[in-house]
Protein backbone atom coordinates (compact mmCIF):
# COMPACT_ATOMS: atom_id res chain seq x y z
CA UNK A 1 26.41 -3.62 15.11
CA UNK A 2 24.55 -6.85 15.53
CA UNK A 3 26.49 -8.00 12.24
CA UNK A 4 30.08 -7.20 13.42
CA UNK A 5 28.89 -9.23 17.22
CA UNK A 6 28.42 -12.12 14.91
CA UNK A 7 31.93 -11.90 13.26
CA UNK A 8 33.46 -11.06 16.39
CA UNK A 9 31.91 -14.68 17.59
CA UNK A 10 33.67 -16.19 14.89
CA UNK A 11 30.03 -16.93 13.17
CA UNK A 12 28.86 -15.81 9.99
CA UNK A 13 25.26 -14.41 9.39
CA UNK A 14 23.29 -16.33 6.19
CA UNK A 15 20.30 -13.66 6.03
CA UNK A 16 19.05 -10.12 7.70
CA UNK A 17 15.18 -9.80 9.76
CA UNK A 18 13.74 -6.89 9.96
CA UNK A 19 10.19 -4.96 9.94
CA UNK A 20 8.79 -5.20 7.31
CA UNK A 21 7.41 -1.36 8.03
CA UNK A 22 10.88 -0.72 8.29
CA UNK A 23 11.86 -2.33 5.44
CA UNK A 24 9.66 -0.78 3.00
CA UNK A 25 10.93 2.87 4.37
CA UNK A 26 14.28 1.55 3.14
CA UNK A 27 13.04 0.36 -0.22
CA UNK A 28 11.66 3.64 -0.69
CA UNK A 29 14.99 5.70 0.10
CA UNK A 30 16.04 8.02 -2.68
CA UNK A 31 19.26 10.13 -3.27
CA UNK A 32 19.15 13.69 -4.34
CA UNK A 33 18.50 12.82 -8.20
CA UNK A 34 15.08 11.28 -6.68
CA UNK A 35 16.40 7.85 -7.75
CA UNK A 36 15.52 4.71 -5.72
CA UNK A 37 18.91 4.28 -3.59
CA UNK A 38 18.10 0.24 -3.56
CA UNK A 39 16.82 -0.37 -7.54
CA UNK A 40 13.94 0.27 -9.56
CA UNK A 41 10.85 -1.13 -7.24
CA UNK A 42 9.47 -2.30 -10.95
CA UNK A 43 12.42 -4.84 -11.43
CA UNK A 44 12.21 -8.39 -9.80
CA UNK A 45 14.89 -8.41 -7.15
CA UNK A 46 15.91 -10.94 -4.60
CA UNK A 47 15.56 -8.50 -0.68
CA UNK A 48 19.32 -7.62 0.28
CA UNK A 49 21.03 -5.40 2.61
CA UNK A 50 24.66 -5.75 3.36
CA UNK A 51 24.64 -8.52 0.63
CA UNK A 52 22.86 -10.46 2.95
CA UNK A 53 18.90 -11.85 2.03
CA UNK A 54 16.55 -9.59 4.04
CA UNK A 55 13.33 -11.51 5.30
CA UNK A 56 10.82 -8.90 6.76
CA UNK A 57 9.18 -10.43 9.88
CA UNK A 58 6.60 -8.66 12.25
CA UNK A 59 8.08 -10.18 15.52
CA UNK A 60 10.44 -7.63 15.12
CA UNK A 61 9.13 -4.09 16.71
CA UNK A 62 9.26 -1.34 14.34
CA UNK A 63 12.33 1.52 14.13
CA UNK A 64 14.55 -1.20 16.64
């Protein structure tokens, strides 16, 4: 939602913050194969989400 404000404002995000608690949760989704949803956690991968860089930050509270 926060995304979609921004475009509505005629601005364009350059990056994502969130929890890094949070984060990791997503990281560690898997689909029903048990396959990691967001790569192989043992390949060297730039943090993305919505193709947007993610940078975990713990001024954010966790689950918001």
């Amino acid at each position: 939602m926060g995304l979609l404000q921004i475009a509505l404002s005629n601005y364009a995000a350059d990056g994502v913050t969130i929890n890094p608690i949070d984060w990791v949760g997503i990281e560690q989704l898997k689909e029903a194969q048990k396959r990691y949803i967001f790569g192989n956690p043992n390949e060297l991968a730039t943090s993305r989400l919505w193709a947007l860089d993610v940078m975990p930050t713990l001024p954010h509270p966790k689950g918001v």
